[in-house]
Protein backbone atom coordinates (compact mmCIF):
# COMPACT_ATOMS: atom_id res chain seq x y z
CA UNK A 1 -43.79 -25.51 -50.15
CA UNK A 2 -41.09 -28.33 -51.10
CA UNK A 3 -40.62 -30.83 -48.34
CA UNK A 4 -37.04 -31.88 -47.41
CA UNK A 5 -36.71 -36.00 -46.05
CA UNK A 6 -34.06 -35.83 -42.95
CA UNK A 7 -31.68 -38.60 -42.41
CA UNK A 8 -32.99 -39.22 -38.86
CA UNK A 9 -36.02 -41.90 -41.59
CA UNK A 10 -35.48 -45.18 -40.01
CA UNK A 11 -37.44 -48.80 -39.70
CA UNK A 12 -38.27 -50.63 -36.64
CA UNK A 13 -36.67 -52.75 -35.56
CA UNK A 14 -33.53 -52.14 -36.71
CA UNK A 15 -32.56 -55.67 -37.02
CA UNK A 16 -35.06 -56.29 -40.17
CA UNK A 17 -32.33 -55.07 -43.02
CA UNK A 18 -33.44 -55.08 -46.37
CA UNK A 19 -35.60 -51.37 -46.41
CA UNK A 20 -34.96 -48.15 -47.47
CA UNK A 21 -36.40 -44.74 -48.32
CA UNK A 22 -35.78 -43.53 -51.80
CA UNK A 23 -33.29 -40.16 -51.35
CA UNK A 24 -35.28 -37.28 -52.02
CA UNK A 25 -34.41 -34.04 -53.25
CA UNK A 26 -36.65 -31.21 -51.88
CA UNK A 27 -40.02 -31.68 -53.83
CA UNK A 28 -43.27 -30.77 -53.91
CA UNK A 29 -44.64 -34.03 -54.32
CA UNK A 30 -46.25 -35.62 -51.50
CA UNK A 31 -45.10 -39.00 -52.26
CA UNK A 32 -42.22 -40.98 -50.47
CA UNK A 33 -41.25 -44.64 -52.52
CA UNK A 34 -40.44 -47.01 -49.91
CA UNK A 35 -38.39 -50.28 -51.13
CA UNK A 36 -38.06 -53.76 -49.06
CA UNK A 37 -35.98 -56.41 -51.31
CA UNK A 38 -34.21 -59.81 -50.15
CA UNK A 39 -35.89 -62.88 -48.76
CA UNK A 40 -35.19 -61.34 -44.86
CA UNK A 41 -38.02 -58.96 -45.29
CA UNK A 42 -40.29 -61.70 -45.91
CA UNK A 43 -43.02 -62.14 -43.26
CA UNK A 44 -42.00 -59.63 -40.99
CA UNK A 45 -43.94 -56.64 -40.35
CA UNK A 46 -42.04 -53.15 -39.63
CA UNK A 47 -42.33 -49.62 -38.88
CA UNK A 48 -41.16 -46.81 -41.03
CA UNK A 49 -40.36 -43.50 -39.00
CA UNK A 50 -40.58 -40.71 -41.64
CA UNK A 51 -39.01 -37.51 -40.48
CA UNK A 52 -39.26 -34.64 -42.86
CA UNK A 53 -39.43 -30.79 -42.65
CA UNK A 54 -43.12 -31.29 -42.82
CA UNK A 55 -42.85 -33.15 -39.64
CA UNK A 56 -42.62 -36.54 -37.77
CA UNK A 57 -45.11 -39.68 -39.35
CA UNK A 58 -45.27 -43.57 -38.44
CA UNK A 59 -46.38 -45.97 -40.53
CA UNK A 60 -47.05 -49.82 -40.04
CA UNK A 61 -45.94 -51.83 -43.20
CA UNK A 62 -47.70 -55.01 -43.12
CA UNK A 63 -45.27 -58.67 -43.35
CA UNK A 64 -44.30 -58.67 -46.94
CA UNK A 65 -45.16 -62.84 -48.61
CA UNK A 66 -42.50 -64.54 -50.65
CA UNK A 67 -43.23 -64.16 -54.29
CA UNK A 68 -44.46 -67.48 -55.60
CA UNK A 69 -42.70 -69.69 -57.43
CA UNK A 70 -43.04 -69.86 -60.92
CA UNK A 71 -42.67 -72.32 -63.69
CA UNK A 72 -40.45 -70.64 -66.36
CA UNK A 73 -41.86 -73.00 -68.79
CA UNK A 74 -45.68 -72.14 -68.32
CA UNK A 75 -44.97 -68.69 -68.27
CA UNK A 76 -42.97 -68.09 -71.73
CA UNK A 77 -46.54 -70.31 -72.61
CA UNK A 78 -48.59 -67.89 -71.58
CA UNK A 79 -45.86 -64.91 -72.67
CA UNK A 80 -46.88 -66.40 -76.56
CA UNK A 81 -50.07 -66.49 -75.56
CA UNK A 82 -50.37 -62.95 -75.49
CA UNK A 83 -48.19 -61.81 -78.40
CA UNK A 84 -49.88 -63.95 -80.67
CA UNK A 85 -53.60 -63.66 -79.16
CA UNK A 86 -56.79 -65.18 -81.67
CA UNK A 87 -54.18 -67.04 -83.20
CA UNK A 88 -55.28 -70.31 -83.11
CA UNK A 89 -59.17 -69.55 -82.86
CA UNK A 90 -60.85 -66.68 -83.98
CA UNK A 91 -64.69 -65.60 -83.70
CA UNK A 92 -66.65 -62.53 -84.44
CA UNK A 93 -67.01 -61.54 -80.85
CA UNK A 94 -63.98 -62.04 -78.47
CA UNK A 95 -63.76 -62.12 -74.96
CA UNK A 96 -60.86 -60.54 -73.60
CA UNK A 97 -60.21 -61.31 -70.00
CA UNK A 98 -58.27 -59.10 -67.56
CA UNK A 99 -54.90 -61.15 -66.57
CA UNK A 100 -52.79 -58.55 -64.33
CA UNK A 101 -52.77 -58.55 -60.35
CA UNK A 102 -54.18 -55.55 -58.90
CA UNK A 103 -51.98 -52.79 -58.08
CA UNK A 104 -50.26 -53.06 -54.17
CA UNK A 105 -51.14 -49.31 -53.83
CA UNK A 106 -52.93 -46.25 -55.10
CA UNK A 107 -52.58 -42.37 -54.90
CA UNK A 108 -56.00 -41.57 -53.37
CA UNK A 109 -58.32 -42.45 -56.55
CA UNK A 110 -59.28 -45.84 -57.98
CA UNK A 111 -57.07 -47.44 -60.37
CA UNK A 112 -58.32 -48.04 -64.03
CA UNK A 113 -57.48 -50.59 -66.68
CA UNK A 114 -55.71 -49.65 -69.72
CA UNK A 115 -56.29 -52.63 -72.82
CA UNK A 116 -54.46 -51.94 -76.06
CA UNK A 117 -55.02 -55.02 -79.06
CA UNK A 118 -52.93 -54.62 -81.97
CA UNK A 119 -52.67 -55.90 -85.45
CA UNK A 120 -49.83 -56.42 -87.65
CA UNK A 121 -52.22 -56.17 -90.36
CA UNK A 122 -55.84 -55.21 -91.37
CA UNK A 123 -58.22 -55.43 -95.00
CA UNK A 124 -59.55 -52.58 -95.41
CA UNK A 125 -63.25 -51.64 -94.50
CA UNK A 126 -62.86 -54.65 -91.09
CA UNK A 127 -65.05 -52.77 -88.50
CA UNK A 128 -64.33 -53.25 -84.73
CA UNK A 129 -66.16 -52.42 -81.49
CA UNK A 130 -64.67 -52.73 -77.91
CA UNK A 131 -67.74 -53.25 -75.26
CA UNK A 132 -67.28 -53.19 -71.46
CA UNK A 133 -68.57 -56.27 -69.91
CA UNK A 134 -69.46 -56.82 -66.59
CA UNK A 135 -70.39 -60.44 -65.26
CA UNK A 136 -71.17 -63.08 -67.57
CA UNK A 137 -73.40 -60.75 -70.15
CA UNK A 138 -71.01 -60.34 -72.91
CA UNK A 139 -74.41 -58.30 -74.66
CA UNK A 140 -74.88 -55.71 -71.51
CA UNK A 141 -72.44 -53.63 -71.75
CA UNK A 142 -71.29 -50.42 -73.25
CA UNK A 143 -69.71 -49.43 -76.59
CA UNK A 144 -66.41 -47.67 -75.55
CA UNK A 145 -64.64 -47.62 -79.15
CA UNK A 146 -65.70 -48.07 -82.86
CA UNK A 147 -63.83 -48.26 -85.50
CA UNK A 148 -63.44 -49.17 -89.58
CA UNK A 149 -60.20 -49.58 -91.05
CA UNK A 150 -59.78 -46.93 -93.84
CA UNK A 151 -56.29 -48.83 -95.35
CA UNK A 152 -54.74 -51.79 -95.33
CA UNK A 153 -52.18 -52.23 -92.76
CA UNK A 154 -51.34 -51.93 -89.09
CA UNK A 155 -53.81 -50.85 -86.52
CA UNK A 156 -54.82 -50.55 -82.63
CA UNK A 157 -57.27 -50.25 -80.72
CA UNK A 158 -56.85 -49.12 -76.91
CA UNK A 159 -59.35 -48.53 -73.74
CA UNK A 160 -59.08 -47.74 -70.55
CA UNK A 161 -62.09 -48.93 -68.33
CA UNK A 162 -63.04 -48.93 -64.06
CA UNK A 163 -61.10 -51.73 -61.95
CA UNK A 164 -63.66 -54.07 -62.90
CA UNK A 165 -64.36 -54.36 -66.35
CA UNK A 166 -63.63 -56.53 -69.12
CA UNK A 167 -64.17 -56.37 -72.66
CA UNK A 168 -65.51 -58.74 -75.55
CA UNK A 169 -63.93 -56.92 -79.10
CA UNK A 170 -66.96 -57.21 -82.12
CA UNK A 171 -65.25 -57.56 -85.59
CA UNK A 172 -66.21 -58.63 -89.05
CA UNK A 173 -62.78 -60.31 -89.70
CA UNK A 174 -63.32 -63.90 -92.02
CA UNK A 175 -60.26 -65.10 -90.73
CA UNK A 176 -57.74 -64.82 -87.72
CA UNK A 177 -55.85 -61.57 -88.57
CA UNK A 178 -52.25 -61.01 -88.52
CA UNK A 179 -49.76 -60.40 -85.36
CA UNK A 180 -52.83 -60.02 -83.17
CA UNK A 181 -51.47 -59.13 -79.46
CA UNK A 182 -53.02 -58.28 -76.31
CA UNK A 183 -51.39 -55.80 -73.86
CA UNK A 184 -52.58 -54.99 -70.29
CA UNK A 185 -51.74 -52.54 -67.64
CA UNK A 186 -52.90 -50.80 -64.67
CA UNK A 187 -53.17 -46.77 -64.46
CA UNK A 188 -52.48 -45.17 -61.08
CA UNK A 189 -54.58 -41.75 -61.45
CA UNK A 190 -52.60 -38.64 -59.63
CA UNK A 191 -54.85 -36.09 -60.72
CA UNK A 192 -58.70 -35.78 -62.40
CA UNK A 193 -60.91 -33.09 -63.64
CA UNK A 194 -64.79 -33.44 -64.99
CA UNK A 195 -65.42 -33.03 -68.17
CA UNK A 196 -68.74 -31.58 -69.76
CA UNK A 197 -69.32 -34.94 -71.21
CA UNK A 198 -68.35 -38.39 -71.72
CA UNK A 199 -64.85 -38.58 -73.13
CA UNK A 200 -63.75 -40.47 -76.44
CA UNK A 201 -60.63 -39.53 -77.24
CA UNK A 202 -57.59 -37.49 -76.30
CA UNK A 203 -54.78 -35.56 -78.08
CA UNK A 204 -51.73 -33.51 -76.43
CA UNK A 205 -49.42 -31.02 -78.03
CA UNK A 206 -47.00 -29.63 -75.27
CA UNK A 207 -48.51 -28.67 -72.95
CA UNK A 208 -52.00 -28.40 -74.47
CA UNK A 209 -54.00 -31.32 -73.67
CA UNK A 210 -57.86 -31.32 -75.92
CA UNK A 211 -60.03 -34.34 -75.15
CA UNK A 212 -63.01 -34.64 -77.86
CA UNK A 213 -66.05 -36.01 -75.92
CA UNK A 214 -70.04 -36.75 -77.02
CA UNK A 215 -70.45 -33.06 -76.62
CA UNK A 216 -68.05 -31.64 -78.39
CA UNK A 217 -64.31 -30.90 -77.11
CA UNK A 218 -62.92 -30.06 -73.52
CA UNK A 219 -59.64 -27.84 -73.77
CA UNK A 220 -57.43 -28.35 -70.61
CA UNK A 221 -53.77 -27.37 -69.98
CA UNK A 222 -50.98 -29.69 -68.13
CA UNK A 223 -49.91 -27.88 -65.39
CA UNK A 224 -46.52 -28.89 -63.72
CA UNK A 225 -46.16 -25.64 -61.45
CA UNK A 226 -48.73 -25.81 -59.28
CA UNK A 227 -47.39 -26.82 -55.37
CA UNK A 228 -50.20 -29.99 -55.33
CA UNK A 229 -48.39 -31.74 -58.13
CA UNK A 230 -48.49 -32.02 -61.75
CA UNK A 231 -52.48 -31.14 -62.78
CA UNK A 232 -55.13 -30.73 -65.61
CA UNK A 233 -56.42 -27.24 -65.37
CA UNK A 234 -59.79 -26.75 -67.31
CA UNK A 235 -59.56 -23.95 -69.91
CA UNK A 236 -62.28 -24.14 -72.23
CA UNK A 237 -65.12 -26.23 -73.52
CA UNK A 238 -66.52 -26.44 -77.07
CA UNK A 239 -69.60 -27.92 -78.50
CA UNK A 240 -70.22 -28.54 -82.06
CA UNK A 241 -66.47 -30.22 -82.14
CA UNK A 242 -66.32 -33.51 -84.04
CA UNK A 243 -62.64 -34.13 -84.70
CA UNK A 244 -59.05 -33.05 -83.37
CA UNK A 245 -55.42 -32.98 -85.45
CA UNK A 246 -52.14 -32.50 -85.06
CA UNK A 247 -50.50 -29.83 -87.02
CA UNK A 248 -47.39 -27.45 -86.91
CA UNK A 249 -49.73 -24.94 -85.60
CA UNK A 250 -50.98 -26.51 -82.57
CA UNK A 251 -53.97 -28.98 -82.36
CA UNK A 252 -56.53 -28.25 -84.77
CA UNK A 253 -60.47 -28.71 -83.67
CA UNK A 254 -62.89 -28.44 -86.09
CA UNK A 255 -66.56 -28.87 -86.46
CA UNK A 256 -70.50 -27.49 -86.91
CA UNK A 257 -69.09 -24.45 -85.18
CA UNK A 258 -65.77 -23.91 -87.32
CA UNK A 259 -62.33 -24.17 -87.12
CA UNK A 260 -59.80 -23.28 -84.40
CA UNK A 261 -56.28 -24.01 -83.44
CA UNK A 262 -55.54 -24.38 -79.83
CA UNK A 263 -52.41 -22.87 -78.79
CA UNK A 264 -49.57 -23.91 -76.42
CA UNK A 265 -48.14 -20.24 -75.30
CA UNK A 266 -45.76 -19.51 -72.58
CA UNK A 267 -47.86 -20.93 -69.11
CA UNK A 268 -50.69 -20.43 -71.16
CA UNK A 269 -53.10 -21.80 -73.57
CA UNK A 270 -54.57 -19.73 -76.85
CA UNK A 271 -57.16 -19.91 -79.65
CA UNK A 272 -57.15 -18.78 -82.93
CA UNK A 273 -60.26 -18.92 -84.89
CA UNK A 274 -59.90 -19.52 -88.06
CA UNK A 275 -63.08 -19.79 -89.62
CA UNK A 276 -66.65 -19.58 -88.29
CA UNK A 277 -68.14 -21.66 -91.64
CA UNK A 278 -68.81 -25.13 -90.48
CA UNK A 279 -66.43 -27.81 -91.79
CA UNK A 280 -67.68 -31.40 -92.62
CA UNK A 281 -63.98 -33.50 -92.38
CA UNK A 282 -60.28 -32.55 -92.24
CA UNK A 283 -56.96 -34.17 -92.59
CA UNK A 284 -53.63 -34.24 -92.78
CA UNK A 285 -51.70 -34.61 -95.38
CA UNK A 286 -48.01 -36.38 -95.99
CA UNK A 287 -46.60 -32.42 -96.50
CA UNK A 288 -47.88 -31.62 -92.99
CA UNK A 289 -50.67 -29.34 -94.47
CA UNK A 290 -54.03 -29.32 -92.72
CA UNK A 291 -56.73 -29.56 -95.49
CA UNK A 292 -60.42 -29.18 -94.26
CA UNK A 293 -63.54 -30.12 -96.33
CA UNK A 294 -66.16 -26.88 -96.23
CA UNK A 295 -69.16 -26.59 -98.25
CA UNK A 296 -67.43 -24.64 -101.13
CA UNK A 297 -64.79 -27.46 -101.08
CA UNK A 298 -61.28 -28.54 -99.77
CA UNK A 299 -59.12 -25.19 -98.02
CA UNK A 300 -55.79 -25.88 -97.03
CA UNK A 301 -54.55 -24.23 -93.17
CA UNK A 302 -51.86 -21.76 -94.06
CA UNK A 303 -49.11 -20.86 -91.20
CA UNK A 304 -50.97 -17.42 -90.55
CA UNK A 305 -54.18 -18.94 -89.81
CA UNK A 306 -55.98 -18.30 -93.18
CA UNK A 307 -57.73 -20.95 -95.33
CA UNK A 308 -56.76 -20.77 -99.52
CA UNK A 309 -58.11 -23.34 -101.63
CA UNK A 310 -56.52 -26.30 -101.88
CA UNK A 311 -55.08 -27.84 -105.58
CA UNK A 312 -56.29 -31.27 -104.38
CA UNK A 313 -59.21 -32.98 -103.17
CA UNK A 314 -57.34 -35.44 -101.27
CA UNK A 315 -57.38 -34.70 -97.28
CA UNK A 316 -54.91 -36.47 -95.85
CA UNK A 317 -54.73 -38.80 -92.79
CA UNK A 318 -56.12 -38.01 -89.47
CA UNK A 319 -54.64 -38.95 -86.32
CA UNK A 320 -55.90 -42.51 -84.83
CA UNK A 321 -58.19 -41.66 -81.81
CA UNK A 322 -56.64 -42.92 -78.42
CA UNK A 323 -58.17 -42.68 -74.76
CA UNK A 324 -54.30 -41.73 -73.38
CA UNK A 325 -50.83 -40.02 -74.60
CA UNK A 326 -47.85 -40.28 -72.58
CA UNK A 327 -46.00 -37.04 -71.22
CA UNK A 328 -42.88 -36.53 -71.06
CA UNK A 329 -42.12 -37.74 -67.83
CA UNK A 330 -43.33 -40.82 -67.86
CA UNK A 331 -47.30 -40.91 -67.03
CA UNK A 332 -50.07 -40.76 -69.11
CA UNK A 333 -53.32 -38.51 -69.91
CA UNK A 334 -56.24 -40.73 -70.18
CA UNK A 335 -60.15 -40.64 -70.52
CA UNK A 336 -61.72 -42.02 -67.01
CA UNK A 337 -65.01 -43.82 -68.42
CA UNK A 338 -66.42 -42.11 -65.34
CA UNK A 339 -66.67 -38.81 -67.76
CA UNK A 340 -63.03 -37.35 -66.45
CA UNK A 341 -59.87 -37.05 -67.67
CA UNK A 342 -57.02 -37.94 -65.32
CA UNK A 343 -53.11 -38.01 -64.96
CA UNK A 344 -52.00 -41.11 -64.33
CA UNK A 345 -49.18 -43.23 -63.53
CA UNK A 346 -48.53 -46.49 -65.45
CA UNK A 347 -47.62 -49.84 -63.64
CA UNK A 348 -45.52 -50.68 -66.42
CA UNK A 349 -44.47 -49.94 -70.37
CA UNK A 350 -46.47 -51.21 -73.03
């Protein structure tokens, strides 16, 4: 049921100036943003009266601290520092060190890193492997991405790990690459839901979220009706999935068990089955077509769901894997590396 905020909010004591309540329209959300800016805040606690149609809460905000002083100087130093990471020294196994404050607040589940590194340029055939580390033991850890560059040219590589992790990156490079940069942010989760097994990558088409795991694929929908919030509602799983694209169609799983597109209907989500043969690769290419490699050779995806040969052998390119896509509202899908899948807000842009 939507919950109106009443005019009657107020702080205590009123002589503190420098809070407020965010206006709210009626919503469903059970969130309130409360904002405290200008140096009279600073080191005095308050108390926020909420008064809503839901009812009458008091909450004790704690005595805000100054913000520290910075030197503008070391910090468009250390601003470089990041666009240009490996720059001046480069090694086949990097540590990468976590550099962002942890978040003031949460929504009820732990926060999660999000890392993305990214190249301006990459030889082809450079292999890379991101590896949670924990303490000092850069070699006990585990192997969260892995990947080998099938073109020269720009690349990423992202992960999103617990609240405590960092990461060494593993790389055959036999020089410092190109425009390497380091990004870092934290993930506010709103919203989880278990999947069958440990997640590797994620792909959204509307509403139509598929997140290819160990065991196959998980097939969840992105619900923004329900009266809790925005939420992932589990559909289907699959096993015998090994790959997900992007197509016209939908979002196009294939595997040991066949080939299916996964349909975003009105509040719903559909599966065609296209073919029960198993299919060994697929691709897309530059026309939009979806070409899959079978064991009688390379079928192109026509718009009614039917396979015809194909008059090349070429594939095509398949979509780069990533453990979160933005929606359109701002947040983010991601894989938890606690086997889930979450909604989550982002602290910042990349």
């Amino acid at each position: 049921m939507p919950v109106t905020m009443f005019p009657t909010t107020s702080f205590s004591p009123t002589t503190i100036t420098g809070w407020s309540v965010a206006a709210l329209r009626p919503t469903n959300q059970q969130i309130v943003t409360v904002v405290g800016k200008g140096s009279e805040i600073v080191g005095k606690p308050v108390v926020l009266i909420l008064h809503t149609s839901a009812g009458l809460r008091r909450y004790e905000i704690a005595a805000p601290t100054d913000v520290p002083k910075s030197n503008q100087f070391e910090v468009e130093l250390q601003q470089i520092a990041c666009k240009h990471w490996g720059f001046r020294e480069w090694a086949p196994r990097m540590p990468m060190k976590w550099r962002v404050d942890p978040p003031p607040y949460d929504f009820g589940f732990r926060p999660l890193r999000q890392w993305m590194v990214t190249f301006k340029s990459i030889p082809e055939g450079v292999s890379f492997e991101l590896r949670t580390v924990h303490g000092d033991d850069i070699d006990d850890g585990q192997v969260i991405v892995q990947r080998t560059t099938d073109a020269t040219g720009e690349m990423f590589l992202d992960a999103v790990t617990d609240e405590q992790a960092e990461l060494s990156l593993t790389n055959d490079l036999e020089h410092s690459p190109a425009g390497a940069s380091l990004r870092q942010r934290w993930l506010l989760p709103t919203a989880s839901s278990k999947l069958a097994a440990q997640g590797l990558s994620v792909m959204r088409h509307g509403n139509a979220v598929v997140a290819l795991t160990t065991d196959g694929a998980t097939v969840l929908r992105y619900n923004t009706s329900s009266a809790k919030g925005p939420l992932l509602d589990l559909v289907k799983s699959f096993t015998g999935i090994d790959g997900v694209l992007r197509s016209t169609l939908g979002l196009v799983i294939w595997g040991a068990r066949g080939l299916f597109v996964v349909l975003d209907e009105a509040n719903k989500i559909d599966f065609k089955r296209v073919t029960k043969a198993p299919i060994r690769a697929a691709g897309r290419g530059a026309d939009g077509v979806v070409r899959v490699m079978q064991e009688d050779g390379v079928m192109e995806l026509r718009d009614g769901f039917g396979l015809e040969p194909a008059n090349t052998e070429v594939l095509g390119l398949v979509d780069a894997q990533s453990t979160s896509r933005p929606l359109p509202d701002g947040s983010v899908v991601a894989i938890d590396p606690d086997a889930t899948i979450v909604l989550a807000r982002p602290m910042r842009r990349f």
